[in-house]
Protein backbone atom coordinates (compact mmCIF):
# COMPACT_ATOMS: atom_id res chain seq x y z
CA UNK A 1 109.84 106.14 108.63
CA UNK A 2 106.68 105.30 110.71
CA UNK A 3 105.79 106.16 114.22
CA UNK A 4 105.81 104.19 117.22
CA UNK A 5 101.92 103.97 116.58
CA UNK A 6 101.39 102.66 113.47
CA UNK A 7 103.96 99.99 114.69
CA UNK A 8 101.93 99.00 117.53
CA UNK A 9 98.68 99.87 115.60
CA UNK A 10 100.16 97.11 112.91
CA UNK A 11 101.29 94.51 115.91
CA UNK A 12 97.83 94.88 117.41
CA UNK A 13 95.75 94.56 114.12
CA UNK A 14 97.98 91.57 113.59
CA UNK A 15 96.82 90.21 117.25
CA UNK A 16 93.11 90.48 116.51
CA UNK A 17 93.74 88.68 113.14
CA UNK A 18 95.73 85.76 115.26
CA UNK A 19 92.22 85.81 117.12
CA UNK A 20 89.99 84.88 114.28
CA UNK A 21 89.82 81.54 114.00
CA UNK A 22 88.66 81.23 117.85
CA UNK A 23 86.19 84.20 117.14
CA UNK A 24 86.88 85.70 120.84
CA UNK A 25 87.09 89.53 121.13
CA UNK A 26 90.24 90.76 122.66
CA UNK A 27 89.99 93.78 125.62
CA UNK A 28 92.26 96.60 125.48
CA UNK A 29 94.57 94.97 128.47
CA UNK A 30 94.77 91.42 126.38
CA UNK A 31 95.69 93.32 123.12
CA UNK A 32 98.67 95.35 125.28
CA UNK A 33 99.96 92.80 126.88
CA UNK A 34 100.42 90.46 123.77
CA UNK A 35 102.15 93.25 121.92
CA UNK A 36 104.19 94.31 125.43
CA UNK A 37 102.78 97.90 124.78
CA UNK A 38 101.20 100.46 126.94
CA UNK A 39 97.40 100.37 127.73
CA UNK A 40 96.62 104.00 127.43
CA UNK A 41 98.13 104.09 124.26
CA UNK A 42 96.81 100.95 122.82
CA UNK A 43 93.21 101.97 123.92
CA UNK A 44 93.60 105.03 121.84
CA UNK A 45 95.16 102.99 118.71
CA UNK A 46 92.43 100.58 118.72
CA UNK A 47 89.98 103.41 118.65
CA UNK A 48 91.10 105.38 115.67
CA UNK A 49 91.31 101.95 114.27
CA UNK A 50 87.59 101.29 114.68
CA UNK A 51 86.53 104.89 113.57
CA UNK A 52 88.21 104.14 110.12
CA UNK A 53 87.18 100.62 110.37
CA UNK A 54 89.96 98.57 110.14
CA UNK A 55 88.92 96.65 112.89
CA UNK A 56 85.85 96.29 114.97
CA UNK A 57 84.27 96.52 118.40
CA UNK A 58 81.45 95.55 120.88
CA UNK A 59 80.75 97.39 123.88
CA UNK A 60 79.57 95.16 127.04
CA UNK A 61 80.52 92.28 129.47
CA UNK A 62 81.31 89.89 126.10
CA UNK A 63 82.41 92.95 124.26
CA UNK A 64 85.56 93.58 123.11
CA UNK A 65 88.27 94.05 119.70
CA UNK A 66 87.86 91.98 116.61
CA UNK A 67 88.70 91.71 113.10
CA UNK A 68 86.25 90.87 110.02
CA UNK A 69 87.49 88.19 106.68
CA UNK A 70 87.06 91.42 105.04
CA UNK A 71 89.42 93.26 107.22
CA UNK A 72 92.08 90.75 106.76
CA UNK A 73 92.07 91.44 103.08
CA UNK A 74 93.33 95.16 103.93
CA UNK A 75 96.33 96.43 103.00
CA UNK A 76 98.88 97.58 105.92
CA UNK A 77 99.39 100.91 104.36
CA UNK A 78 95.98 101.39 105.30
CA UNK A 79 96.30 100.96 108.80
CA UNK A 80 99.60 103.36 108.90
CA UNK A 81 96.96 105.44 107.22
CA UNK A 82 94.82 105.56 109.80
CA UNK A 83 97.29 106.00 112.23
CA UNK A 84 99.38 109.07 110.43
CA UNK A 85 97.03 110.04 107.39
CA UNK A 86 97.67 109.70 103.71
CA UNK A 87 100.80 111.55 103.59
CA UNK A 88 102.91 109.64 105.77
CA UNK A 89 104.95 108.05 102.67
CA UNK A 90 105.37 111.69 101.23
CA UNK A 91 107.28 113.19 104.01
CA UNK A 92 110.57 114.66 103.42
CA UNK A 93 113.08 112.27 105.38
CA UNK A 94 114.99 115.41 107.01
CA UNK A 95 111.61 116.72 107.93
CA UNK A 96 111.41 120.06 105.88
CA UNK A 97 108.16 121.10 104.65
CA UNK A 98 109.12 122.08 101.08
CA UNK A 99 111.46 119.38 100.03
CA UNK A 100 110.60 118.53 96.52
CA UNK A 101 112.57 117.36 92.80
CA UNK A 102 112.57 121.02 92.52
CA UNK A 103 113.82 121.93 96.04
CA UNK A 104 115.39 118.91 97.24
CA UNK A 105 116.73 118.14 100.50
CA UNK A 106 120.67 116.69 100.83
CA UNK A 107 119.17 113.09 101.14
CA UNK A 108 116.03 113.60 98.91
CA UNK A 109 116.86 110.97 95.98
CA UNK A 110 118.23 108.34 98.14
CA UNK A 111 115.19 108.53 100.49
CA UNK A 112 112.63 108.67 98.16
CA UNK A 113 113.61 105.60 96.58
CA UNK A 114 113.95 104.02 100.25
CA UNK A 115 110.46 105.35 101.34
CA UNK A 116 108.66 104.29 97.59
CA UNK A 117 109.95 100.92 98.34
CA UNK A 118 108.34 100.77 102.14
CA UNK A 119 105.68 102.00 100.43
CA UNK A 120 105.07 99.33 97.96
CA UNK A 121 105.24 96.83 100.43
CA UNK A 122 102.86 98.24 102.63
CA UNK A 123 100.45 98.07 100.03
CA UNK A 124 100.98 95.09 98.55
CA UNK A 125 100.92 92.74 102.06
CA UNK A 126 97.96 92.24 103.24
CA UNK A 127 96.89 91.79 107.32
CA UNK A 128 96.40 88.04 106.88
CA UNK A 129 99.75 88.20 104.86
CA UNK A 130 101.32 88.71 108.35
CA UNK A 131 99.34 86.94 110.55
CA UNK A 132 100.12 83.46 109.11
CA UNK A 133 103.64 83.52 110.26
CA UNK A 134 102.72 84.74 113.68
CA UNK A 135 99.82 82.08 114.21
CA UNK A 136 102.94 79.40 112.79
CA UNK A 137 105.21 80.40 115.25
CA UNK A 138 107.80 82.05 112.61
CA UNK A 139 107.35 85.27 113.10
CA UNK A 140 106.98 87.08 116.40
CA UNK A 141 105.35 90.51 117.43
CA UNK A 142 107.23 91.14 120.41
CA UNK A 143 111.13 90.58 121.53
């Protein structure tokens, strides 16, 4: 239902939020290789993610990634957001441009309800909602 970056836009925002409480900045190559994903890609993530400020950055020797108490607060829909735009959770889950109630694809119903549900939840956790597990040890961001 999401991409591949929105799920390692998500797994990196949760990083920087794991990072908080020792208020270090993270570099590109740290954030990749916590989240086992690739750097070129993750340096592009982390950028988009800074232009629509969901997290932050410094440039410099003691720059470097970071995340704000008022970034934690954010909803993770609004980093998919970022990543794919608004319409992401609107998306017809055959791909066809004009499925709608009034020209539905063979799955429409059934995948609407699905996708409002992913939805939801993506709006209603937060980034620090899924950082506490990982900074417990209960949760995990990588295999």
């Amino acid at each position: 239902m999401i991409s591949n970056n929105s799920k390692t836009a998500i797994k990196a925002v949760i990083f920087l939020c794991s990072q908080f409480e020792s208020e270090s900045k993270s570099s590109i190559k740290e954030v990749a290789a916590y989240i086992n994903a690739n750097e070129h890609t993750v340096a592009k993530i982390l950028q988009q993610l800074v232009k629509n400020e969901i997290i932050n950055s410094v440039k410099g020797p003691s720059g470097g990634f970071f995340i704000s108490t008022k970034q934690q607060a954010l909803p993770i829909i609004s980093i998919v957001q970022a990543i794919e735009g608004a319409k992401v959770f609107k998306n017809c889950g055959l791909g066809l441009s004009k499925c709608s109630a009034q020209h539905p694809c063979p799955i429409h119903n059934d995948y609407k309800l699905a996708r409002d549900i992913v939805e939801d939840l993506f709006k209603s956790k937060k980034v620090i909602d899924l950082c506490s597990p990982v900074n417990e040890g209960i949760a995990y961001l990588i295999d």
